[in-house]
C-alpha atoms as a PDB file:
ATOM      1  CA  UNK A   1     101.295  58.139 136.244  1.00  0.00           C
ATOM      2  CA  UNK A   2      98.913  60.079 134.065  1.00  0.00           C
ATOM      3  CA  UNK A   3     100.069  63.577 132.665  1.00  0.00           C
ATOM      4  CA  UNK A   4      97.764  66.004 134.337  1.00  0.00           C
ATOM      5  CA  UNK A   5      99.220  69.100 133.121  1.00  0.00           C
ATOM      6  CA  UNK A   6      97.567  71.306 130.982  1.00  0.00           C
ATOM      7  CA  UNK A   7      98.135  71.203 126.925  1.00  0.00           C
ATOM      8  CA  UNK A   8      98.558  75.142 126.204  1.00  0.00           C
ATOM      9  CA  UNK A   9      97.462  75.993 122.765  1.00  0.00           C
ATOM     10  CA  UNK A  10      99.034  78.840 120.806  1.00  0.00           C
ATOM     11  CA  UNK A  11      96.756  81.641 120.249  1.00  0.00           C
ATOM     12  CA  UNK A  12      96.212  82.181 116.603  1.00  0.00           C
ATOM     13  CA  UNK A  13      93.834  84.904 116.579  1.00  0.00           C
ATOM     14  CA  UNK A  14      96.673  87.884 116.230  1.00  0.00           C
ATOM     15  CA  UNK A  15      94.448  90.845 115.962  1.00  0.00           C
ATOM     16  CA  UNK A  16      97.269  93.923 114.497  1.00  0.00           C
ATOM     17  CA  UNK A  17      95.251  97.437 114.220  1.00  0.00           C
ATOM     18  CA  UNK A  18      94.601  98.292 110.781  1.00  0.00           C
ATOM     19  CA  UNK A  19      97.087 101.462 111.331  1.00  0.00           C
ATOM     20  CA  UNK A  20      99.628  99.195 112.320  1.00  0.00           C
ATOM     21  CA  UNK A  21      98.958  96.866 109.144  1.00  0.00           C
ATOM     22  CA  UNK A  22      99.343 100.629 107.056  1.00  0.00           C
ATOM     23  CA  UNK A  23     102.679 101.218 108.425  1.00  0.00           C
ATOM     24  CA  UNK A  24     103.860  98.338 107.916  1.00  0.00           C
ATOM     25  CA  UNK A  25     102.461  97.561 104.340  1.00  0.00           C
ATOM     26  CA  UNK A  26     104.267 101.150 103.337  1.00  0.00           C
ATOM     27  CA  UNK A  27     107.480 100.275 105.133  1.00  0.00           C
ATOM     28  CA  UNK A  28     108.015  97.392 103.292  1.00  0.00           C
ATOM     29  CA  UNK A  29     106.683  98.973 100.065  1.00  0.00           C
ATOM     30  CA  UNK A  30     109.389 101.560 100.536  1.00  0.00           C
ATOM     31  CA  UNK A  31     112.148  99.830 101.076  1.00  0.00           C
ATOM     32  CA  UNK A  32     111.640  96.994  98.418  1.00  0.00           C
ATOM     33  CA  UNK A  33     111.177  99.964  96.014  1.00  0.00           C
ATOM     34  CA  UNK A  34     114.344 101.228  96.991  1.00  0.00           C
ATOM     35  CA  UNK A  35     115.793  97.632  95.675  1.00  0.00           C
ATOM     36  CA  UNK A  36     113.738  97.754  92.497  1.00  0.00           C
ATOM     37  CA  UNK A  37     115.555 101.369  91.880  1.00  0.00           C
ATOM     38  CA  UNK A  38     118.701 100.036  92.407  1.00  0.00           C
ATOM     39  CA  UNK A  39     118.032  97.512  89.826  1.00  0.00           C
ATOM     40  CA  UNK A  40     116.578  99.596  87.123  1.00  0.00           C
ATOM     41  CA  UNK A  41     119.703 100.931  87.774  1.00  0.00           C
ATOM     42  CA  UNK A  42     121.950  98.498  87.208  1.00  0.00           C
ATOM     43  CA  UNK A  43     119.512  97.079  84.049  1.00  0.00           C
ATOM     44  CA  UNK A  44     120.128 100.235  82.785  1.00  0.00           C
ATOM     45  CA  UNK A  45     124.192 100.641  83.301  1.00  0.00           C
ATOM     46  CA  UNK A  46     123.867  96.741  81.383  1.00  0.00           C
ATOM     47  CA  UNK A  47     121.933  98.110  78.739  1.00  0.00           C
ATOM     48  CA  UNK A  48     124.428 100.726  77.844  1.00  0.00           C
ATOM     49  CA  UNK A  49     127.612  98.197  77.719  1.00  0.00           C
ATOM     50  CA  UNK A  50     125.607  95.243  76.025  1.00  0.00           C
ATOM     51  CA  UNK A  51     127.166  93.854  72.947  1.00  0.00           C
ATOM     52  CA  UNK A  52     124.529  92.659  70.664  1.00  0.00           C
ATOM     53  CA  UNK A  53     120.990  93.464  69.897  1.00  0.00           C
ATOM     54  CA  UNK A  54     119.383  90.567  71.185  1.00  0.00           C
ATOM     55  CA  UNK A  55     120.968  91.157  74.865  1.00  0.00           C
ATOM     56  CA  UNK A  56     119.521  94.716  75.150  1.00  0.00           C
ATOM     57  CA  UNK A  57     116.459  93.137  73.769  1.00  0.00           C
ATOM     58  CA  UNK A  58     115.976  91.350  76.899  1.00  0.00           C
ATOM     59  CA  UNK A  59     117.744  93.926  79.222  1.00  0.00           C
ATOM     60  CA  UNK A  60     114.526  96.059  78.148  1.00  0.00           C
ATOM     61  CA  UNK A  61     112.496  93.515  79.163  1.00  0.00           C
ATOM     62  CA  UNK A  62     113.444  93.119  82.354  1.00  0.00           C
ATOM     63  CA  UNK A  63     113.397  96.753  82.801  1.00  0.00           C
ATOM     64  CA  UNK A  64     109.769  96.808  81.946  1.00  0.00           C
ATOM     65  CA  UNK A  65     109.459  93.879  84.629  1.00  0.00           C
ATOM     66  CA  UNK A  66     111.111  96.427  87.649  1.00  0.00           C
ATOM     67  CA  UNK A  67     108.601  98.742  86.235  1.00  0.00           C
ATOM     68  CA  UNK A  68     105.834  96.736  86.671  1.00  0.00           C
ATOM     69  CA  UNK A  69     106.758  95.706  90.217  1.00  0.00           C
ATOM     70  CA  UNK A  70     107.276  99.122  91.291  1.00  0.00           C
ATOM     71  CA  UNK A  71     104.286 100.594  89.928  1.00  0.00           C
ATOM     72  CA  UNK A  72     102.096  97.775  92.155  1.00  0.00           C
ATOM     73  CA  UNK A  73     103.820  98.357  95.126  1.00  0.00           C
ATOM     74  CA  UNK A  74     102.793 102.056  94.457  1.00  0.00           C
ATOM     75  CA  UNK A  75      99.318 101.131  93.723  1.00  0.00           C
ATOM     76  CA  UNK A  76      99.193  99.097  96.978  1.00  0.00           C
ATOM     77  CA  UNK A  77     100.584 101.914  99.446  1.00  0.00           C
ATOM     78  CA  UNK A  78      97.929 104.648  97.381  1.00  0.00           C
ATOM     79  CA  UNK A  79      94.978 102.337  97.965  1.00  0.00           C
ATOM     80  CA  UNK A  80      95.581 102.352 101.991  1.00  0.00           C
ATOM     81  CA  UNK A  81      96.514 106.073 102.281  1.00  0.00           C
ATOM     82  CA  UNK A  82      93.891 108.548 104.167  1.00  0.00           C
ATOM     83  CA  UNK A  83      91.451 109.921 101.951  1.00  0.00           C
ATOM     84  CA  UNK A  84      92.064 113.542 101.165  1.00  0.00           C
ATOM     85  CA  UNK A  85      89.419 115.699  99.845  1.00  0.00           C
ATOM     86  CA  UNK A  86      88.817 118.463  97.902  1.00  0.00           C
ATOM     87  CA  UNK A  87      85.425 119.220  98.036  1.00  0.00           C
ATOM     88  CA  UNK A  88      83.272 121.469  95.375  1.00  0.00           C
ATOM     89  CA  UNK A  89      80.070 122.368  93.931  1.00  0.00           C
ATOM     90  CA  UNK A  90      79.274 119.889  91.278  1.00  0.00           C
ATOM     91  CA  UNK A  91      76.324 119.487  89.656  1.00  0.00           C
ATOM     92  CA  UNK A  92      75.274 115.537  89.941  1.00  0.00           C
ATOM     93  CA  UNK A  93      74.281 115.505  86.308  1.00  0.00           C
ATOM     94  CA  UNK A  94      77.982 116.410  85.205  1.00  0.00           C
ATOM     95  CA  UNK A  95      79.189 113.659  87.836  1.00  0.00           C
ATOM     96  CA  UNK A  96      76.989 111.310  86.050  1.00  0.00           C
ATOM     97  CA  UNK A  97      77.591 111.708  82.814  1.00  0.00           C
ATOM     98  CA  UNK A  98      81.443 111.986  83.465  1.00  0.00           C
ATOM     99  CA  UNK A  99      81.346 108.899  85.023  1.00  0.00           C
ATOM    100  CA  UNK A 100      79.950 107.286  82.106  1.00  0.00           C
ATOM    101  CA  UNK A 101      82.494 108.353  80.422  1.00  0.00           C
ATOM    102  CA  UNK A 102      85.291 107.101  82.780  1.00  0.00           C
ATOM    103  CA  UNK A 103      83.658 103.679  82.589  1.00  0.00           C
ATOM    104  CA  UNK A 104      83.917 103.699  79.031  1.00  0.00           C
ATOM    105  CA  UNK A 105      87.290 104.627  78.695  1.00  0.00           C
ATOM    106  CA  UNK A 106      88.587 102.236  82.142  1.00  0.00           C
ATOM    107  CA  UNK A 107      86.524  99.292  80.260  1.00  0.00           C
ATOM    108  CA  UNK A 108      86.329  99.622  76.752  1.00  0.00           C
ATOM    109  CA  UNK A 109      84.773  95.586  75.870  1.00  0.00           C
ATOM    110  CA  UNK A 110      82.419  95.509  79.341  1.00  0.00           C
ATOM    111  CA  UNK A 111      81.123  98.682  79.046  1.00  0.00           C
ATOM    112  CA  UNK A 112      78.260  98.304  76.456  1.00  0.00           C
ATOM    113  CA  UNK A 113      77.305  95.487  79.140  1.00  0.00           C
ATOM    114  CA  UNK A 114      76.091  98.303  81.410  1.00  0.00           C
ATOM    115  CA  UNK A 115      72.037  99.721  80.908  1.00  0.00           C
ATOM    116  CA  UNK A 116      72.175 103.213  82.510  1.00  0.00           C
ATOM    117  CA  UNK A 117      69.676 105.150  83.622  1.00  0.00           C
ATOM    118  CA  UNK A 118      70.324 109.092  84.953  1.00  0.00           C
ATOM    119  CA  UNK A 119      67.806 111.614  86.379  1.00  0.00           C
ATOM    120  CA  UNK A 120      69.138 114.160  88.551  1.00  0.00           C
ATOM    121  CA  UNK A 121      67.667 117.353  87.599  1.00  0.00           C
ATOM    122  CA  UNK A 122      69.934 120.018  88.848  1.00  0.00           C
ATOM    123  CA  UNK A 123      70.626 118.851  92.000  1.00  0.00           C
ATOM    124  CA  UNK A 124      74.281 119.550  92.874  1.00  0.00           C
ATOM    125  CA  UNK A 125      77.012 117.864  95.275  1.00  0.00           C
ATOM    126  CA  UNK A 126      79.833 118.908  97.545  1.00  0.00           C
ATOM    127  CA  UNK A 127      82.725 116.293  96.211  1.00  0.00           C
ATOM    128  CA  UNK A 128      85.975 115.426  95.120  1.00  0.00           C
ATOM    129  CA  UNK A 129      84.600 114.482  91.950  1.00  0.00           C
ATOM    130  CA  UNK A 130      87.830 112.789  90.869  1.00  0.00           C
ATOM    131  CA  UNK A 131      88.367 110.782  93.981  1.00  0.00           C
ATOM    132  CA  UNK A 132      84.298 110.011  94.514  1.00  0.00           C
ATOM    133  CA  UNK A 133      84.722 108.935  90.577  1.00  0.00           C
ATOM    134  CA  UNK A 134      87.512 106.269  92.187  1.00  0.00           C
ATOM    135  CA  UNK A 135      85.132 104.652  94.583  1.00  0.00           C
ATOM    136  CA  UNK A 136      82.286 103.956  91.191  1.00  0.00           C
ATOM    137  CA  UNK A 137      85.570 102.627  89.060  1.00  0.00           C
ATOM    138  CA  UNK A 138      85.777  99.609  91.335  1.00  0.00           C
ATOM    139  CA  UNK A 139      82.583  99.343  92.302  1.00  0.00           C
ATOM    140  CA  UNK A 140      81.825  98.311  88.480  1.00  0.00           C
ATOM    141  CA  UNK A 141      85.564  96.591  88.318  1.00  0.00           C
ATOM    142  CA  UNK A 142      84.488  94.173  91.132  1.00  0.00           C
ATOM    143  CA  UNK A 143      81.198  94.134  88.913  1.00  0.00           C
ATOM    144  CA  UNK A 144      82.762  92.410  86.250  1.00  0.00           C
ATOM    145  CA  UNK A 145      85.484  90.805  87.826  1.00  0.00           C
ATOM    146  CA  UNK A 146      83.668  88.123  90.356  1.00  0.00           C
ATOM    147  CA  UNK A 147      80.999  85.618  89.281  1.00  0.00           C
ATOM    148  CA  UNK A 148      79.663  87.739  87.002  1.00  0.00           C
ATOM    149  CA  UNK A 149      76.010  86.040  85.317  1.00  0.00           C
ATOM    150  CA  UNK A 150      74.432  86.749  82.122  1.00  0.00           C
ATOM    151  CA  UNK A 151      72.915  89.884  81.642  1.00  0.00           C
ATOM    152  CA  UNK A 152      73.711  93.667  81.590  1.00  0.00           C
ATOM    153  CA  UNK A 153      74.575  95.781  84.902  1.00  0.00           C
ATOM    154  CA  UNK A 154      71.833  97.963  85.732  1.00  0.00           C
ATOM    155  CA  UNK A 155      72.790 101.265  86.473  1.00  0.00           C
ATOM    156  CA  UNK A 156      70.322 103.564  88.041  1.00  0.00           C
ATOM    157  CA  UNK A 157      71.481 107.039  89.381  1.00  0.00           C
ATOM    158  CA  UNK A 158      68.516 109.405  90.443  1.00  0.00           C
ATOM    159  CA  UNK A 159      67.436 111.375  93.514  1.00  0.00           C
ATOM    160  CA  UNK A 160      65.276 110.401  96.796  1.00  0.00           C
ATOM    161  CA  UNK A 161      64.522 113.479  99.361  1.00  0.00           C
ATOM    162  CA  UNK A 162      67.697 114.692  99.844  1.00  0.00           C
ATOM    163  CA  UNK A 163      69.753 111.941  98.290  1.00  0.00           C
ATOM    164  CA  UNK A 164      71.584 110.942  95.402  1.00  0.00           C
ATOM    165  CA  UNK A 165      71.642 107.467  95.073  1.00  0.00           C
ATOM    166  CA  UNK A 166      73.120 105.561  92.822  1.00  0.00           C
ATOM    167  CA  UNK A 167      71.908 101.899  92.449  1.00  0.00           C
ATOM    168  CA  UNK A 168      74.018  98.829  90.731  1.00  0.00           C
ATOM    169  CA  UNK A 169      72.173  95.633  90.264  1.00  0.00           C
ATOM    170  CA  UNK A 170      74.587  93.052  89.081  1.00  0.00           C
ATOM    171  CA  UNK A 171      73.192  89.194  88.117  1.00  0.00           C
ATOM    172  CA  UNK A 172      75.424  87.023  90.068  1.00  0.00           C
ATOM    173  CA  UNK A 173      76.171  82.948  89.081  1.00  0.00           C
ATOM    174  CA  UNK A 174      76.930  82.161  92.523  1.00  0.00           C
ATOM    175  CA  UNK A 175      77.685  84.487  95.938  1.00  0.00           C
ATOM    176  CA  UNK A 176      79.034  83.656  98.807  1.00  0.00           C
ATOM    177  CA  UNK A 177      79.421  85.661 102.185  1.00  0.00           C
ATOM    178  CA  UNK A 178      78.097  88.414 104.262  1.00  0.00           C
ATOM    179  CA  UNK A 179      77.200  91.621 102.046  1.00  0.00           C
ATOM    180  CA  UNK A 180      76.724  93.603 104.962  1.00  0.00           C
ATOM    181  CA  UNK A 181      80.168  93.361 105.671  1.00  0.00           C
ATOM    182  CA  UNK A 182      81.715  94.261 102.190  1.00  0.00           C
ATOM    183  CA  UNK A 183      84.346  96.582 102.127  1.00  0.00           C
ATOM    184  CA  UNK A 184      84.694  96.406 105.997  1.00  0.00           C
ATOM    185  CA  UNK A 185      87.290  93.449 105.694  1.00  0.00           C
ATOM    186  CA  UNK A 186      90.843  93.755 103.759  1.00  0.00           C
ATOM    187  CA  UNK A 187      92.890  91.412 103.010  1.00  0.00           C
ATOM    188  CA  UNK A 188      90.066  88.886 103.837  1.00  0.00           C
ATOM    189  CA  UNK A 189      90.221  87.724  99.903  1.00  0.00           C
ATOM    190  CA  UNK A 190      92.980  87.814  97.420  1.00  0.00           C
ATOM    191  CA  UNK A 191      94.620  86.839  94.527  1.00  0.00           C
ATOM    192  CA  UNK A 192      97.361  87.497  91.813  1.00  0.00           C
ATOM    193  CA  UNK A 193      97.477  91.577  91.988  1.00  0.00           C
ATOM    194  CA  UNK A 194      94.433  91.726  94.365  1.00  0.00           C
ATOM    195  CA  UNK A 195      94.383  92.039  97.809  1.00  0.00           C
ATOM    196  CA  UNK A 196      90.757  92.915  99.026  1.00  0.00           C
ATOM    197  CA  UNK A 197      91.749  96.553  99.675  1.00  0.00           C
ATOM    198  CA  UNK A 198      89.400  97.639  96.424  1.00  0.00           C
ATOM    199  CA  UNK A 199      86.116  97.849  97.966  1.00  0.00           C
ATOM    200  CA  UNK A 200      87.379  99.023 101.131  1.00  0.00           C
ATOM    201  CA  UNK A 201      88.741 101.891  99.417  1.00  0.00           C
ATOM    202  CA  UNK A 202      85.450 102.903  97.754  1.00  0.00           C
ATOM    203  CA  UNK A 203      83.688 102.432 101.176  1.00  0.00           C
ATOM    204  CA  UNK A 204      85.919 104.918 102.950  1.00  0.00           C
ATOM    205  CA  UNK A 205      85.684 107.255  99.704  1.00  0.00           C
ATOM    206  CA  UNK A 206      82.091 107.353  99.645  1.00  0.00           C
ATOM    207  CA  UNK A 207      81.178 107.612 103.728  1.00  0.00           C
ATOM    208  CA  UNK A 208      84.486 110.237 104.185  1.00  0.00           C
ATOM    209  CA  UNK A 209      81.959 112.185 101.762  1.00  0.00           C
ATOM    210  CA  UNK A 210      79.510 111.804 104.432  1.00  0.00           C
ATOM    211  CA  UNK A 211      77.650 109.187 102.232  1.00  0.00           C
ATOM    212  CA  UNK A 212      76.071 105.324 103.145  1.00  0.00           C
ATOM    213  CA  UNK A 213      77.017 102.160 101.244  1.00  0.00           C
ATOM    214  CA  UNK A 214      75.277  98.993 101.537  1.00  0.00           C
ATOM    215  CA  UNK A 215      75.371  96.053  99.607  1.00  0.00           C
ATOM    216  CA  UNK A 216      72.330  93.357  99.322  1.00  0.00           C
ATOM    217  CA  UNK A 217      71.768  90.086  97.671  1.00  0.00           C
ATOM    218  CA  UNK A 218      68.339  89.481  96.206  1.00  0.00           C
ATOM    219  CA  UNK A 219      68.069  85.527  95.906  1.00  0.00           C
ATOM    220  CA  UNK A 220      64.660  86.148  93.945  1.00  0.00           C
ATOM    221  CA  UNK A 221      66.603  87.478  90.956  1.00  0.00           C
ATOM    222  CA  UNK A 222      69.958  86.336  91.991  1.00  0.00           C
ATOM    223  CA  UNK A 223      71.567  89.538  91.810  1.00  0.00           C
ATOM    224  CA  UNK A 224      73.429  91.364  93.938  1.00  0.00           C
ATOM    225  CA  UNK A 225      72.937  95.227  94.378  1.00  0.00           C
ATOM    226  CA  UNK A 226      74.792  98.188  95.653  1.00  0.00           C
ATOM    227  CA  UNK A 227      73.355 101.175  96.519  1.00  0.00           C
ATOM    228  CA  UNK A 228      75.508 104.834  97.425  1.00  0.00           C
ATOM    229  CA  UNK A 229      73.713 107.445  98.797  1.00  0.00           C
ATOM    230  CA  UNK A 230      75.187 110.679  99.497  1.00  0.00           C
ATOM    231  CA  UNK A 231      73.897 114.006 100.801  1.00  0.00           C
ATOM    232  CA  UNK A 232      72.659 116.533  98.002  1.00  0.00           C
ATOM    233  CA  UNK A 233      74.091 120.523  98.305  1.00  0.00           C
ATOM    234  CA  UNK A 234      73.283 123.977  96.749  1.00  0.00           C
ATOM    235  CA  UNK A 235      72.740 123.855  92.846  1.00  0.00           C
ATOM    236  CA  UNK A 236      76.394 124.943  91.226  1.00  0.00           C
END
């Protein structure tokens, strides 16, 4: 006789709340730091009782390793905690050209790669200028970390009506998805030390500042450009 029953297929589109996702990332950061002390422990009760020079040679080594480990798993649980502010007068000319400076220091070989250009008058902002200046560090990071084509980045920060914008034109070899949507979906791409969270940081940076971000590709000159606008206050 034929088998009439129904084949039931296992759902596989889990949907878990991004909160839930937090909790759970900094659970499980927590508690494998916990191991990673107990080892730097240990590594460093071995160091104390090893014989020979070589041995503590590679006893530091490994120490450096636990390091490592436990300063990504801190890096991880700071990139998905709530943005905090605290906001003050700053003049967007000092943001500017402190940013600059960031950049140059963050990327020392990429950043003569970059063609700024900066007129903002004395307009000032309400910001946390050094958590705002985190959202413009990856913006150029992801810059020159994906697909990156021959070029320099132009930078263009100015001010429209009641704006400051700051523009990013990047040439890109090759692009692929929905810009529309970037920085709306972690986790959607990673790799070795990267787990999409970057961009969604700077997205919640910039619009808990009560600013827009969108994100455009221009097939005309393949490139792909950013844009940040965010709302101008009293001169400083």
């Amino acid at each position: 006789m034929p088998d009439n029953s129904k084949q039931i297929q296992p759902d596989t589109g889990l949907k878990i709340p991004m909160p839930d996702v937090v909790r759970f990332v900094r659970q499980l950061s927590h508690d494998l730091r916990n191991h990673l002390n107990a080892a730097e422990l240990q590594s460093a009760y071995i160091n104390e009782i090893a014989p020979d020079a070589e041995l503590k040679g590679e006893v530091k080594r490994l120490r450096g390793m636990l390091s490592e480990m436990g300063g990504s798993l801190q890096r991880l649980t700071s990139s998905l905690a709530p943005v905090k502010l605290t906001e003050m007068s700053y003049e967007a000319s000092s943001f500017a050209e402190d940013l600059q400076q960031k950049i140059k220091t963050q990327f020392p070989e990429e950043s003569d790669a970059i063609d700024w250009q900066v007129n903002t008058g004395r307009a000032a902002l309400e910001i946390d200028p050094q958590v705002l200046q985190q959202a413009f560090i990856e913006l150029f990071a992801n810059a020159f970390r994906h697909a990156r084509g021959p070029g320099q980045l132009q930078a263009r920060v100015g001010l429209d009506k009641n704006e400051f914008v700051f523009n990013l034109q990047e040439s890109k070899t090759s692009f692929e998805g929905s810009p529309e949507n970037w920085g709306r979906e972690p986790f959607r791409k990673v790799g070795h030390g990267h787990y999409g969270l970057g961009l969604h940081r700077a997205r919640t940076i910039i619009e808990t500042h009560g600013g827009r971000f969108n994100v455009r590709y221009d097939p005309a000159s393949s490139s792909l450009v950013t844009t940040v606008g965010l709302p101008i206050g009293t001169p400083a």
